[in-house]
Protein backbone atom coordinates (compact mmCIF):
# COMPACT_ATOMS: atom_id res chain seq x y z
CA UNK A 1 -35.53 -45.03 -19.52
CA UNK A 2 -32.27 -47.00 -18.58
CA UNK A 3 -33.58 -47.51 -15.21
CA UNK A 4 -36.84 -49.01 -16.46
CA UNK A 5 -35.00 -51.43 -19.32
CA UNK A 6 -33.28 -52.62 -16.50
CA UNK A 7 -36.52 -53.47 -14.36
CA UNK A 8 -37.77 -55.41 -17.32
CA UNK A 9 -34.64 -57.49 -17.53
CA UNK A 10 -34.39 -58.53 -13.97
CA UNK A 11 -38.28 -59.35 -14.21
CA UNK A 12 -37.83 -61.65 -17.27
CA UNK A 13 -34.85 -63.26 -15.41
CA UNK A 14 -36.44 -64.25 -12.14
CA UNK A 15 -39.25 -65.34 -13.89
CA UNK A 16 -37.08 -67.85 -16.77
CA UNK A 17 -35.30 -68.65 -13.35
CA UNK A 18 -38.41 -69.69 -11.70
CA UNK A 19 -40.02 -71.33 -15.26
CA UNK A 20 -36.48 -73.36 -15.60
CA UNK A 21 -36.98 -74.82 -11.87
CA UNK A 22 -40.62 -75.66 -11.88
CA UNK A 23 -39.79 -77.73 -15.13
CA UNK A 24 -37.09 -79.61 -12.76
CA UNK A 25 -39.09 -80.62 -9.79
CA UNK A 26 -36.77 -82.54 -6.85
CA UNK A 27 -37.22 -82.80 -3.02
CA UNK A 28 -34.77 -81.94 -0.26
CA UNK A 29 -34.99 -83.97 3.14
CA UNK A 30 -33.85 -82.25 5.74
CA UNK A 31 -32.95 -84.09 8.63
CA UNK A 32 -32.53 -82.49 12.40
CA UNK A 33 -33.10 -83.80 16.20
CA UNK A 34 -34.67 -86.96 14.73
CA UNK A 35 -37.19 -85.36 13.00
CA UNK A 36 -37.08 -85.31 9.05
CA UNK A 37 -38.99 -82.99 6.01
CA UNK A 38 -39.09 -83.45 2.90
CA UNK A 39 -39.59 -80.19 0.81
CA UNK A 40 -39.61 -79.60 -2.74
CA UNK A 41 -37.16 -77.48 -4.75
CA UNK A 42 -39.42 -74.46 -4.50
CA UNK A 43 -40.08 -74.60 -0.61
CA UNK A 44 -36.84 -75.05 0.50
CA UNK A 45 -35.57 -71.66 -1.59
CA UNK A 46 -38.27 -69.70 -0.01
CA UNK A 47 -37.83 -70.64 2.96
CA UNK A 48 -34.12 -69.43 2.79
CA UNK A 49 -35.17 -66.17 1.45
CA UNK A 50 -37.25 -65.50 4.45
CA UNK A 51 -34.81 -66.62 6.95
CA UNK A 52 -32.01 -63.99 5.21
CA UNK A 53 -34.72 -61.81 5.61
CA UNK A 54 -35.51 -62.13 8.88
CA UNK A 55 -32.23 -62.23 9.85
CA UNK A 56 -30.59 -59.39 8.12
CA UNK A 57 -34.19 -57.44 10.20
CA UNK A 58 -32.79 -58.50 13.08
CA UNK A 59 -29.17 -57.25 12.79
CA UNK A 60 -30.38 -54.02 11.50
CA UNK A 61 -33.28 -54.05 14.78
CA UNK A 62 -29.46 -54.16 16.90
CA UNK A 63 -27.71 -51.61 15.02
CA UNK A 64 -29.95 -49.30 15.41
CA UNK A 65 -30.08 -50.55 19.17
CA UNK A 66 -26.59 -49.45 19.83
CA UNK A 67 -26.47 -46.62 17.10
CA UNK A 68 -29.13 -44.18 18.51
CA UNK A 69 -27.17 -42.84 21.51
CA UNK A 70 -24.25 -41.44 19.27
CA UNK A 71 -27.14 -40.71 16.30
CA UNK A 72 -28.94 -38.55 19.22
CA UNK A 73 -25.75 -36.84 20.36
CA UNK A 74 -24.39 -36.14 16.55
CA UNK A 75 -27.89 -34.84 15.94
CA UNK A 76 -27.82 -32.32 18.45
CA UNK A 77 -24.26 -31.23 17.79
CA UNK A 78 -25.23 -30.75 14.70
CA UNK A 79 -27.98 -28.74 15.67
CA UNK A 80 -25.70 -26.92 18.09
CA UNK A 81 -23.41 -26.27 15.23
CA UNK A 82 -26.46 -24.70 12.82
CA UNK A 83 -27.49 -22.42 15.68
CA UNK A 84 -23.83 -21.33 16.27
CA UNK A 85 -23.26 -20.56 12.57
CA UNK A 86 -26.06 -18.60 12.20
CA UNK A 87 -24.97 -16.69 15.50
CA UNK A 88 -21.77 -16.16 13.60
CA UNK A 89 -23.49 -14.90 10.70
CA UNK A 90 -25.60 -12.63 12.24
CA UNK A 91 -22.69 -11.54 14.65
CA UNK A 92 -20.60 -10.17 11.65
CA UNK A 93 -23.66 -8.47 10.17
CA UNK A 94 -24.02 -6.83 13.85
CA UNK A 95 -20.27 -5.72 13.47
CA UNK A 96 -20.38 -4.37 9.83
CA UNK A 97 -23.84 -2.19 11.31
CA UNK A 98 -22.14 -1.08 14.40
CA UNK A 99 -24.19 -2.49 16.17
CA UNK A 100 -21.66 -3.75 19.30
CA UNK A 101 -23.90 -4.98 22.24
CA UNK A 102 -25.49 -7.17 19.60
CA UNK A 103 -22.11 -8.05 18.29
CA UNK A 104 -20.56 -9.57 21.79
CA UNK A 105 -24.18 -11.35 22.37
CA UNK A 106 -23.57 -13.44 19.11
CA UNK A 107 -20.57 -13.84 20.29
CA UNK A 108 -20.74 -15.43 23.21
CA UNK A 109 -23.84 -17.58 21.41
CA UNK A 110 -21.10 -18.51 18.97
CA UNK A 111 -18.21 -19.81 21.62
CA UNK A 112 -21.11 -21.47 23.29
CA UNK A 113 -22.10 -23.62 19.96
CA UNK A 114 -18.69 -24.16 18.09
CA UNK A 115 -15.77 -23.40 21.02
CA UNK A 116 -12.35 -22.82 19.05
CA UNK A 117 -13.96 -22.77 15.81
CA UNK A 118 -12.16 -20.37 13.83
CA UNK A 119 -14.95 -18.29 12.59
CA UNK A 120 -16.41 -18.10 15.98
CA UNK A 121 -12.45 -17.00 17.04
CA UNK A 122 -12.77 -14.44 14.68
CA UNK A 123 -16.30 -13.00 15.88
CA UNK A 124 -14.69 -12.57 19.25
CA UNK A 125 -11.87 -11.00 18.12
CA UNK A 126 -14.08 -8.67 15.63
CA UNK A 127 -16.61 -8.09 19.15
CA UNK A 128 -13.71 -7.13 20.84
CA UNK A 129 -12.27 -4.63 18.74
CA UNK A 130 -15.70 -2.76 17.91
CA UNK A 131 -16.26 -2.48 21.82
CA UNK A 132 -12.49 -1.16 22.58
CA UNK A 133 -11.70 -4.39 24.58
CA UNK A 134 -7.75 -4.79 23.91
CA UNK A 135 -6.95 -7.70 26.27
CA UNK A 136 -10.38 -10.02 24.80
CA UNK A 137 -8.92 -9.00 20.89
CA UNK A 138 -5.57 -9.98 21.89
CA UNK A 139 -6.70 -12.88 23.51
CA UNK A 140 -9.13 -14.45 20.65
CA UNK A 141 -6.26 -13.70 18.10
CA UNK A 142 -3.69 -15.61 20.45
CA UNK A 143 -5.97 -18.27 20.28
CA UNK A 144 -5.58 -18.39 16.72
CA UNK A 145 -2.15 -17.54 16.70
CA UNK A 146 -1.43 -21.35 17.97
CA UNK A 147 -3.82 -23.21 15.51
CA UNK A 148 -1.65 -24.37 12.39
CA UNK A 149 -4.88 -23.18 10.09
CA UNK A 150 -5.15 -19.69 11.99
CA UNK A 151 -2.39 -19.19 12.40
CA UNK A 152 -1.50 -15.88 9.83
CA UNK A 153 -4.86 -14.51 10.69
CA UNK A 154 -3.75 -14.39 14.39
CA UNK A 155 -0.66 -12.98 13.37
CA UNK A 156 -2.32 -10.05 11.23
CA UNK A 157 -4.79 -9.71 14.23
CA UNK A 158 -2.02 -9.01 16.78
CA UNK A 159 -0.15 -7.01 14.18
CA UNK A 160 -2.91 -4.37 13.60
CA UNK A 161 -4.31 -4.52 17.47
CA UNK A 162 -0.38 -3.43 18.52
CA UNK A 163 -0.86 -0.77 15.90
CA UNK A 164 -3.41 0.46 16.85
CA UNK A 165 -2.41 0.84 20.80
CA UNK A 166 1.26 1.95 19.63
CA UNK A 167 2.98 -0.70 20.73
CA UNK A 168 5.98 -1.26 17.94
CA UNK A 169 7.77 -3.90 20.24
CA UNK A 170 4.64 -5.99 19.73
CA UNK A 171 3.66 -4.99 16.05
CA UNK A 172 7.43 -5.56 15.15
CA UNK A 173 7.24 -9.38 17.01
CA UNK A 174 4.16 -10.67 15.00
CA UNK A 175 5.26 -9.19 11.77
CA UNK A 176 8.84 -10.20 12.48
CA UNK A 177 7.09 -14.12 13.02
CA UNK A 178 4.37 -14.11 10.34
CA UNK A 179 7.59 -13.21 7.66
CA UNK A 180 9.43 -16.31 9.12
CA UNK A 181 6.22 -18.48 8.94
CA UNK A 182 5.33 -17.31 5.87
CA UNK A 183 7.52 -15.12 3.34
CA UNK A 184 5.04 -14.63 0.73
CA UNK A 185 2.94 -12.97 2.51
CA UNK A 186 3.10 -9.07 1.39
CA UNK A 187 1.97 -7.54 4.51
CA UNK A 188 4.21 -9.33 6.96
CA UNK A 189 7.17 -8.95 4.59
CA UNK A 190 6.19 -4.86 3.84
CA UNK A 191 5.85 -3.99 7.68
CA UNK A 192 9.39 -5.78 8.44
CA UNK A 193 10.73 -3.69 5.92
CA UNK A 194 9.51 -0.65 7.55
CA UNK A 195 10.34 -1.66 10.88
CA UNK A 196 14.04 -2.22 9.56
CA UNK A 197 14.07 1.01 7.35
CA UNK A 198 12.71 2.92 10.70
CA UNK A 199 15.62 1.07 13.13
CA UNK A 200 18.11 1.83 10.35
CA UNK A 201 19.17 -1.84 9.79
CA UNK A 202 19.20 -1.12 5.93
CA UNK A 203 21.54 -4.47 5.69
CA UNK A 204 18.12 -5.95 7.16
CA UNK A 205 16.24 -4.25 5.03
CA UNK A 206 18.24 -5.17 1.76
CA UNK A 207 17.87 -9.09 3.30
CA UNK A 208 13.75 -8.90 3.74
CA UNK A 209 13.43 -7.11 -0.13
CA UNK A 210 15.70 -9.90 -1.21
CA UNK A 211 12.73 -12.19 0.15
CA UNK A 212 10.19 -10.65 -1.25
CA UNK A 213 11.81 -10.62 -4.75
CA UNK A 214 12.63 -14.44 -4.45
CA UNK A 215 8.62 -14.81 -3.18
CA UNK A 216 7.35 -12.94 -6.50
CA UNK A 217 5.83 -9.99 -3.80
CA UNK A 218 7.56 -7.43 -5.93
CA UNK A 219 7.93 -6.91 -9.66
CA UNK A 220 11.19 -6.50 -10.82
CA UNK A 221 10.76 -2.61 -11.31
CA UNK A 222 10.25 -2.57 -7.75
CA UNK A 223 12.12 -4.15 -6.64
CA UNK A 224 14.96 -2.76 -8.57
CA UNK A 225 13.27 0.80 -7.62
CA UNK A 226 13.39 -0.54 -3.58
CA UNK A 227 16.71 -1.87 -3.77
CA UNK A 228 18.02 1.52 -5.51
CA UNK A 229 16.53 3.48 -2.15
CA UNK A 230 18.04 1.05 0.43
CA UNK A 231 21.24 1.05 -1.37
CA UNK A 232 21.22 5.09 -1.14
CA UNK A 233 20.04 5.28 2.36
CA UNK A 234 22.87 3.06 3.43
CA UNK A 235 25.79 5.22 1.38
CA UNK A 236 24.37 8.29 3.20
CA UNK A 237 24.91 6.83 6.47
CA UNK A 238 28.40 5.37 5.67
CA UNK A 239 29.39 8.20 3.80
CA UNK A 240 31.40 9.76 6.68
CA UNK A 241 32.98 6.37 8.03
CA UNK A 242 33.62 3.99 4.71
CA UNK A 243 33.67 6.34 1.76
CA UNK A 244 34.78 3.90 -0.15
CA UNK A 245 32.20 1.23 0.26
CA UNK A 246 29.49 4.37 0.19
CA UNK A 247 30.89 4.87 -3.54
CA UNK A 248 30.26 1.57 -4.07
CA UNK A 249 26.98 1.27 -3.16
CA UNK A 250 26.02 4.94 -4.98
CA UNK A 251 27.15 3.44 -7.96
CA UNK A 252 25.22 0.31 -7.51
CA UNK A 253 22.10 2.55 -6.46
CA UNK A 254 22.47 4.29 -10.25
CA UNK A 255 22.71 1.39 -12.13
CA UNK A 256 19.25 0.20 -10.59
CA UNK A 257 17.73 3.07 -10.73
CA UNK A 258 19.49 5.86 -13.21
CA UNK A 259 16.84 8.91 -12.43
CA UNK A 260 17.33 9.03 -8.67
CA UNK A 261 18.63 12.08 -7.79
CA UNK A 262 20.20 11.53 -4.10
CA UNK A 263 21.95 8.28 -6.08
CA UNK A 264 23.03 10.09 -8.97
CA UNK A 265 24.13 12.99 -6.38
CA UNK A 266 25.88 11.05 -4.02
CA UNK A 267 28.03 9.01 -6.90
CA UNK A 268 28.93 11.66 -8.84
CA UNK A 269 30.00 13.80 -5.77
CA UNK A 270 32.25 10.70 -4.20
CA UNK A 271 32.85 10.17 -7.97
CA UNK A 272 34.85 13.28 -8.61
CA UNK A 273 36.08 13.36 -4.67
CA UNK A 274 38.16 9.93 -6.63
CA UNK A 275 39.59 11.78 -9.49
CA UNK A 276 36.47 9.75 -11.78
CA UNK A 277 35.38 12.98 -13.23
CA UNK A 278 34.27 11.31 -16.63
CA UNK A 279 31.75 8.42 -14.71
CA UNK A 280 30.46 11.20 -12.32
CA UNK A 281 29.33 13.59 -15.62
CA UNK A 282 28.00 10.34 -17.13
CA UNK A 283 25.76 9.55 -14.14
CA UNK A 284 24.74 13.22 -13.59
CA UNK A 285 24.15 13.22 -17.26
CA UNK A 286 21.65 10.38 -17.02
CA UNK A 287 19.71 11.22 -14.18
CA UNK A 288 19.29 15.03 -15.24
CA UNK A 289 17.94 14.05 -18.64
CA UNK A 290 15.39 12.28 -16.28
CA UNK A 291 15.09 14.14 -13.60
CA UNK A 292 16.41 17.94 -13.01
CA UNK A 293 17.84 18.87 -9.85
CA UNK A 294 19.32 21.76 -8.23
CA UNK A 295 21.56 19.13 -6.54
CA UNK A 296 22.71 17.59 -9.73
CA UNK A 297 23.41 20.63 -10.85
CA UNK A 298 25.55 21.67 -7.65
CA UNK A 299 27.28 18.17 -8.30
CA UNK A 300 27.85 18.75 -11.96
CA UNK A 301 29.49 22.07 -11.28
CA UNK A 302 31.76 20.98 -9.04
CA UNK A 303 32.97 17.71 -10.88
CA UNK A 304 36.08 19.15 -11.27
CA UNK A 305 36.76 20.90 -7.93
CA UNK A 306 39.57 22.91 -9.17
CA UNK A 307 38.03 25.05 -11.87
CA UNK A 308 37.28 28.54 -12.16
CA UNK A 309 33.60 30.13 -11.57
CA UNK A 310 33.52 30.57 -15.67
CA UNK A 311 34.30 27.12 -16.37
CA UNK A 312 31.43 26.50 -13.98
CA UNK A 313 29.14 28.44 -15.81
CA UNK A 314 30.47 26.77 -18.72
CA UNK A 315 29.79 23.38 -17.54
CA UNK A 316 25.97 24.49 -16.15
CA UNK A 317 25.59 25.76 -20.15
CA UNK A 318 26.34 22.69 -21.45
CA UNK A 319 23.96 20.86 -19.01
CA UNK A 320 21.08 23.16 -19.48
CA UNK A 321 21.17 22.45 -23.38
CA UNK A 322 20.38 18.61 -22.51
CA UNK A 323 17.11 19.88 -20.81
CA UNK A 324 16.83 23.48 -22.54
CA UNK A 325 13.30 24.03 -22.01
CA UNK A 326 13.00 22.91 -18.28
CA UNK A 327 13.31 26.05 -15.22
CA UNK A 328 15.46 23.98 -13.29
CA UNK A 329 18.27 24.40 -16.38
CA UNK A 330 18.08 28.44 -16.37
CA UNK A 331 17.80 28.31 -12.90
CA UNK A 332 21.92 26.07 -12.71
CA UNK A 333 22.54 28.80 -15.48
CA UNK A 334 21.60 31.64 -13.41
CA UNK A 335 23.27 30.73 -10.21
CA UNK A 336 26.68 29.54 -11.98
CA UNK A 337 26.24 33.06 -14.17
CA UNK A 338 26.39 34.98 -10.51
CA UNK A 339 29.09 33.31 -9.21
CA UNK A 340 31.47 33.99 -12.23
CA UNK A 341 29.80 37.61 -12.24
CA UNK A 342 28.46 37.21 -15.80
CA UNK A 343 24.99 39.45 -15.14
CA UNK A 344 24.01 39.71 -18.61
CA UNK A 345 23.73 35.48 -19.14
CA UNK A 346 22.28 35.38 -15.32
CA UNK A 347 20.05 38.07 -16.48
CA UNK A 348 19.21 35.88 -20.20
CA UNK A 349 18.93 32.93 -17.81
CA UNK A 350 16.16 34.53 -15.50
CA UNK A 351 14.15 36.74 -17.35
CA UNK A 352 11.62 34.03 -19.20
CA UNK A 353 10.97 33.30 -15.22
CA UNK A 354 10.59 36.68 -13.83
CA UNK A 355 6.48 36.65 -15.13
CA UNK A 356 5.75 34.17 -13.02
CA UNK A 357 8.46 33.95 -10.41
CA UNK A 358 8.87 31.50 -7.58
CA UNK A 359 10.56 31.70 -4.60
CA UNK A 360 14.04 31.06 -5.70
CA UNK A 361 13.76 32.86 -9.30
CA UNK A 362 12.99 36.00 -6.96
CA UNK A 363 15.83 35.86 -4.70
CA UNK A 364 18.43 35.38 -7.57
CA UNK A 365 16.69 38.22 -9.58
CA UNK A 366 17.11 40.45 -5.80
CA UNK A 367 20.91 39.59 -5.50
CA UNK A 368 21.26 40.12 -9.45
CA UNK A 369 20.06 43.52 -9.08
CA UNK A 370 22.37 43.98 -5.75
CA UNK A 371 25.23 42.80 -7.05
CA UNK A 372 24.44 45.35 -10.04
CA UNK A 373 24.59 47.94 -7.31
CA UNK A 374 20.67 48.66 -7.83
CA UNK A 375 19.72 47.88 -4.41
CA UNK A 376 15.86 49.64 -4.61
CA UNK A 377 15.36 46.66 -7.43
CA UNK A 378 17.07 44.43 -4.87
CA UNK A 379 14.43 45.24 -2.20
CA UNK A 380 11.28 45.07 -4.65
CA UNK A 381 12.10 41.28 -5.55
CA UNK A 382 13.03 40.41 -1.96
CA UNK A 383 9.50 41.68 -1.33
CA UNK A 384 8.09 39.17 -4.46
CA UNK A 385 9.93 36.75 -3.05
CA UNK A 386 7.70 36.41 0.16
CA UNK A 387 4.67 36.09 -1.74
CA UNK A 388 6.16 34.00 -4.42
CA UNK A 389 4.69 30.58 -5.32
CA UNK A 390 6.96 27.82 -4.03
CA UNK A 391 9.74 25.77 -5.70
CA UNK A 392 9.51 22.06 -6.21
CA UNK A 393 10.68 20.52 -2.82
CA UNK A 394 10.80 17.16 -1.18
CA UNK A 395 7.76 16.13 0.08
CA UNK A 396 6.14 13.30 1.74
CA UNK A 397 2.78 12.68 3.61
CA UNK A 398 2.21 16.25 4.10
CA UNK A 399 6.20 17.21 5.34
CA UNK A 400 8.82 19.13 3.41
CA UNK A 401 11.96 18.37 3.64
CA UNK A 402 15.48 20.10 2.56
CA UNK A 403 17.09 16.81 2.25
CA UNK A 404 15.57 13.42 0.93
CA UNK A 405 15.07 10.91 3.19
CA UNK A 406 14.35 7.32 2.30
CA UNK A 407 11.03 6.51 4.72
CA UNK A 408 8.52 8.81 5.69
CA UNK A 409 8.93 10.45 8.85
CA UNK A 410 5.05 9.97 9.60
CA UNK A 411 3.98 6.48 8.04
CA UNK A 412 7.70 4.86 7.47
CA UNK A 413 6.94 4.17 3.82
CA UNK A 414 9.97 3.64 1.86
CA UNK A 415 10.88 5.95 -1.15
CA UNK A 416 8.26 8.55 0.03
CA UNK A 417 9.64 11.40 -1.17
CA UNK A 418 8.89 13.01 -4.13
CA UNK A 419 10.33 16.75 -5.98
CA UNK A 420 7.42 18.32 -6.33
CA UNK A 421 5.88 21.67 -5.33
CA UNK A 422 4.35 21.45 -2.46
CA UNK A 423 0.56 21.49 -1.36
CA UNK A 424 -0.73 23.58 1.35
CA UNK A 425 -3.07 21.86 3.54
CA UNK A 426 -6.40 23.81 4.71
CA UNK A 427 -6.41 24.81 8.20
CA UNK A 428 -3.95 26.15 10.29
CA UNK A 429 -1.61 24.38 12.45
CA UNK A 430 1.33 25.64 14.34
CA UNK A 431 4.76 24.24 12.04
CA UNK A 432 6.76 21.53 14.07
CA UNK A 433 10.37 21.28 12.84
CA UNK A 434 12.22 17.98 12.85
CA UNK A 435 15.63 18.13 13.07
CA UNK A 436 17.52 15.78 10.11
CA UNK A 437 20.98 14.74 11.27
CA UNK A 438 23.21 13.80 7.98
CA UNK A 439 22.44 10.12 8.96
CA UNK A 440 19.08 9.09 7.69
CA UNK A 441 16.06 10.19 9.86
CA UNK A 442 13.24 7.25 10.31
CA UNK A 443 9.99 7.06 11.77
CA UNK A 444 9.59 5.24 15.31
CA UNK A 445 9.13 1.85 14.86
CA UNK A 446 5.23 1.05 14.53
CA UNK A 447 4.48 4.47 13.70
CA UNK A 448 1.47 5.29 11.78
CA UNK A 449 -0.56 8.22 10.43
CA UNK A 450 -2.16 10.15 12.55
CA UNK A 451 -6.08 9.68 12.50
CA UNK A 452 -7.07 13.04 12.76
CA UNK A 453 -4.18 14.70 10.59
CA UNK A 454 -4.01 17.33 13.56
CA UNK A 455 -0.20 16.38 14.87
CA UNK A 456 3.22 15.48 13.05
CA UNK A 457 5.70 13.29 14.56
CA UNK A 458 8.54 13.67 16.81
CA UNK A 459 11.90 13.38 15.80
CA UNK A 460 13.95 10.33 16.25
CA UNK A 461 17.44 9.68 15.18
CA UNK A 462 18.55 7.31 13.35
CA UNK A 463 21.25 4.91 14.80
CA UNK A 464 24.24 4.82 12.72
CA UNK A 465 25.47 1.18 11.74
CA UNK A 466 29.25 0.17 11.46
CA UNK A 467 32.30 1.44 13.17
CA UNK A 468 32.91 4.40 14.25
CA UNK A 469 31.20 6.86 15.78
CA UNK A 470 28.49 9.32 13.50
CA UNK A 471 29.85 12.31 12.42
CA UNK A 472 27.21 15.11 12.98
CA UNK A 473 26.07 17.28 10.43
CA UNK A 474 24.42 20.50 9.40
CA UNK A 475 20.41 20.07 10.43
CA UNK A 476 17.94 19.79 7.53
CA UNK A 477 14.76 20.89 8.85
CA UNK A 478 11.52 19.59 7.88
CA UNK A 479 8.10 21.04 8.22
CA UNK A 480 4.19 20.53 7.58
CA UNK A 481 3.17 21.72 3.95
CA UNK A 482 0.31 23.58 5.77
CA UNK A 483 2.78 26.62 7.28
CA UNK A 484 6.07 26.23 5.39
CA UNK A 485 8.34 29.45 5.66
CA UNK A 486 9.32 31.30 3.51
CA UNK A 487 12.37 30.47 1.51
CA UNK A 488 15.30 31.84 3.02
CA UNK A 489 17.20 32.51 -0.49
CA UNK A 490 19.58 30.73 -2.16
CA UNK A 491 21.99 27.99 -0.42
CA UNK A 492 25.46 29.51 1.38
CA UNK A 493 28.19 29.74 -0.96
CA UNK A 494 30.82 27.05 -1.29
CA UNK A 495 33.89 29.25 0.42
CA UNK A 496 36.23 26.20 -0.87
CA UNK A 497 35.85 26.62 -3.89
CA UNK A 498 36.26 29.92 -5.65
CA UNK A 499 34.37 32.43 -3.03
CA UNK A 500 33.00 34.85 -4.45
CA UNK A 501 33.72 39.04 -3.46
CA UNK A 502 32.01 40.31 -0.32
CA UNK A 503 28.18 40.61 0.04
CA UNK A 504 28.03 42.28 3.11
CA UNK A 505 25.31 44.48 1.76
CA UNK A 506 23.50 41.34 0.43
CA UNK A 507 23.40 39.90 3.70
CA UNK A 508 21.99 43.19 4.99
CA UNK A 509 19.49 43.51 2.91
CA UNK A 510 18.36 39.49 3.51
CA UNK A 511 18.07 40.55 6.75
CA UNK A 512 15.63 42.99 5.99
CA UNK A 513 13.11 40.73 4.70
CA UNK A 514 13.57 37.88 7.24
């Protein structure tokens, strides 16, 4: 409608224009090579109309003169461009099918049509990968490794190519660079963290969570949570060289993160070591409430390392009442009861677990009834201990573990581990022990999951960072859930601290039934 309004306007315009010079007739003389005309008004305008006309034909006649080459070669780039889009379209359905001879031909249509396009880098890259060709991958995501709009995409590629082929030199160097390029990105900034967690840096480890926490990667529980682990893992390994720094950080570690155990442990222990007996019950206090533990329990007993076996038991009574309904609390009960030769409360303690007894219930109930002098009962629950269900351990990614690590010994995840009882795979596999120095054990740097599930992973040391050289400690050993042994009774005796009478017929009867 507007359009048409403004039709009728122009009309009546031109034509009051035309009206308004027809009622002023004139004449123009125009005067050229001795020759002279004499037009009207009405001429002369027309005329002028049709040479603009004719020239504005003409200039557009020689544009389109000199145009049409780079029209023609636009055109078929253009048309190149179509053909090698669709050839990357139908290239990446190929991949998702599986279908890789089809794959590489649309492939090679696509470099053809669009060069260093980075879709068509991609395809290649893609091509490669389905048809197991390592050096033409690595190559296409070089490629886009150097373009500034590629360039994280190249990173990733070479990232999860050196995964895949186990190289961690090369899977460390592109995660190491895509972090520096960019440290919001969670993938880079996750797989530097394991590669620093598996090397033992945990100063570098603490530095790239400080990253990611500044990026917004991490919520703060998280990162608190993280921070709590790394701060742990560290103590441990500094334990034996800077006890006082170790303290430090333990304590740190606990105020992050007040229900984990190795924290909680490890503070109260160097806690009470300091003569801090009242902050180490506090902080084994906490984390029990959240979290029982045979270790806090072990820790809380020995806060004050010079009392008596009954002031142990003592102390593990008032403990259990914070938690009175959980086994783990007539379990501390039980074991404290034995040592200060109280049968009748280790007895109380154990007997709502006898039912249904696991592993360790078992073996207290056998050396209750030895150290009662009943050894027949001793023998009948060393033989319900082998059949027993299992105690809570730690576990991680199908291993158990005595002691808790920080990473995974198979994928390198950090804060892995979990107390819980443990889950035996289907199938049968032969056990593989890894031997857990009192340093922190990591994965090998790049180290990933097995495919198949069929084989667990070697054992590598961890370095041990600052001064001095590590001190070495009892093994922990670690095994596949699917064949875990049986549990070989309860933990040595402390012989520091208040040993207990001979058990030389407990020992022989343990013998018995390993």
């Amino acid at each position: 409608m507007i359009r048409v309004v403004a039709f009728l306007v122009a009309v009546t315009l031109i034509a009051l224009g035309v009206v308004w010079l027809a009622d002023r007739p004139g004449t123009v003389t125009i005067t050229w090579l001795g020759q002279r005309a004499d037009l009207s008004v009405m001429v002369a305008i027309a005329g002028v109309g049709l040479v603009a006309i004719a020239a504005v034909f003409l200039w557009s006649l020689v544009r389109l003169l000199f145009r049409t080459p780079k029209a023609v070669s636009l055109a078929m780039r253009d048309r190149a461009r179509r053909k090698g889009f669709t050839a990357v379209s139908r290239g990446l359905v190929a991949i998702g099918a599986g279908d890789a001879r089809a794959a590489l031909q649309f492939a090679a249509h696509a470099d053809r049509s669009l060069g260093d396009e980075p879709l068509a880098l991609l395809l290649r890259a893609q091509a490669a990968q389905l048809n197991g060709d390592r050096a033409g991958a690595d190559a296409a995501f070089r490629a886009m490794a150097e373009r500034p709009d590629t360039r994280m995409l190249g990173l990733r590629g070479l990232f999860v190519e050196a995964q895949r082929h186990n190289d961690p030199v090369a899977a460390r160097l592109a995660a190491e660079q895509a972090a520096k390029d960019a440290p919001a990105l969670p993938w880079a900034g996750e797989a530097v963290l394991e590669f620093r967690c598996a090397a033992g840096d945990w100063e570098g480890a603490l530095s790239i969570l400080e990253t990611q926490r500044r990026n917004g990667v991490l919520s703060r529980a998280d990162g608190r949570r993280r921070r709590a682990v790394l701060l742990t893992a560290r103590a441990i390994t500094i334990e034996d060289q800077q006890r006082d720094v170790a303290r430090s950080l333990a304590i740190e570690a606990t105020r992050l993160a007040p229900e984990l155990v190795p924290a909680a442990e490890l503070a109260g222990r160097l806690l009470a070591e300091a003569g801090e007996r009242r902050k180490a019950a506090k902080i084994i206090e906490t984390a029990w409430k959240a979290s029982p533990h045979p270790d806090l329990a072990e820790g809380y007993a020995h806060v004050r390392l010079s009392d008596s076996a009954r002031d142990r038991l003592a102390r593990m009574q008032a403990l259990a009442r914070m938690t009175p309904h959980h086994a783990e609390a007539a379990l501390a009960v039980a074991r404290a009861a034995l040592d200060a030769r109280e049968f009748s409360a280790a007895r109380a303690a154990l007997e709502p677990l006898a039912e249904e007894p696991t592993q360790r219930v078992a073996m207290l109930m056998a050396e209750l009834n030895e150290l009662e002098g009943d050894e027949g009962r001793a023998r009948e629950w060393m033989g319900r201990a082998l059949n027993a269900a299992r105690d809570p351990a730690w576990t991680a990614d199908g291993i158990v573990s005595e002691r808790w690590l920080p990473v995974s010994p198979v994928t390198g995840r950090l804060d892995a581990f979990q107390w819980k009882v443990p889950v035996a795979d289907i199938g049968e596999r032969t056990p593989v022990l890894i031997e857990a120095t009192r340093e922190i054990v990591s994965p090998p740097l790049g180290d990933t999951a097995p495919e198949n599930g069929a084989a667990a992973p070697a054992a590598i040391p961890a370095p041990a960072p600052g001064p001095g050289p590590a001190a070495a400690a009892r093994p922990a050993p670690i095994v596949p859930l699917t064949q875990v042994p049986d549990d070989p009774g309860p933990a040595p005796e402390r012989e520091d601290l208040d040993p207990p009478p001979d058990r030389a017929g407990w020992q022989r009867i343990r013998q018995l039934f390993r």
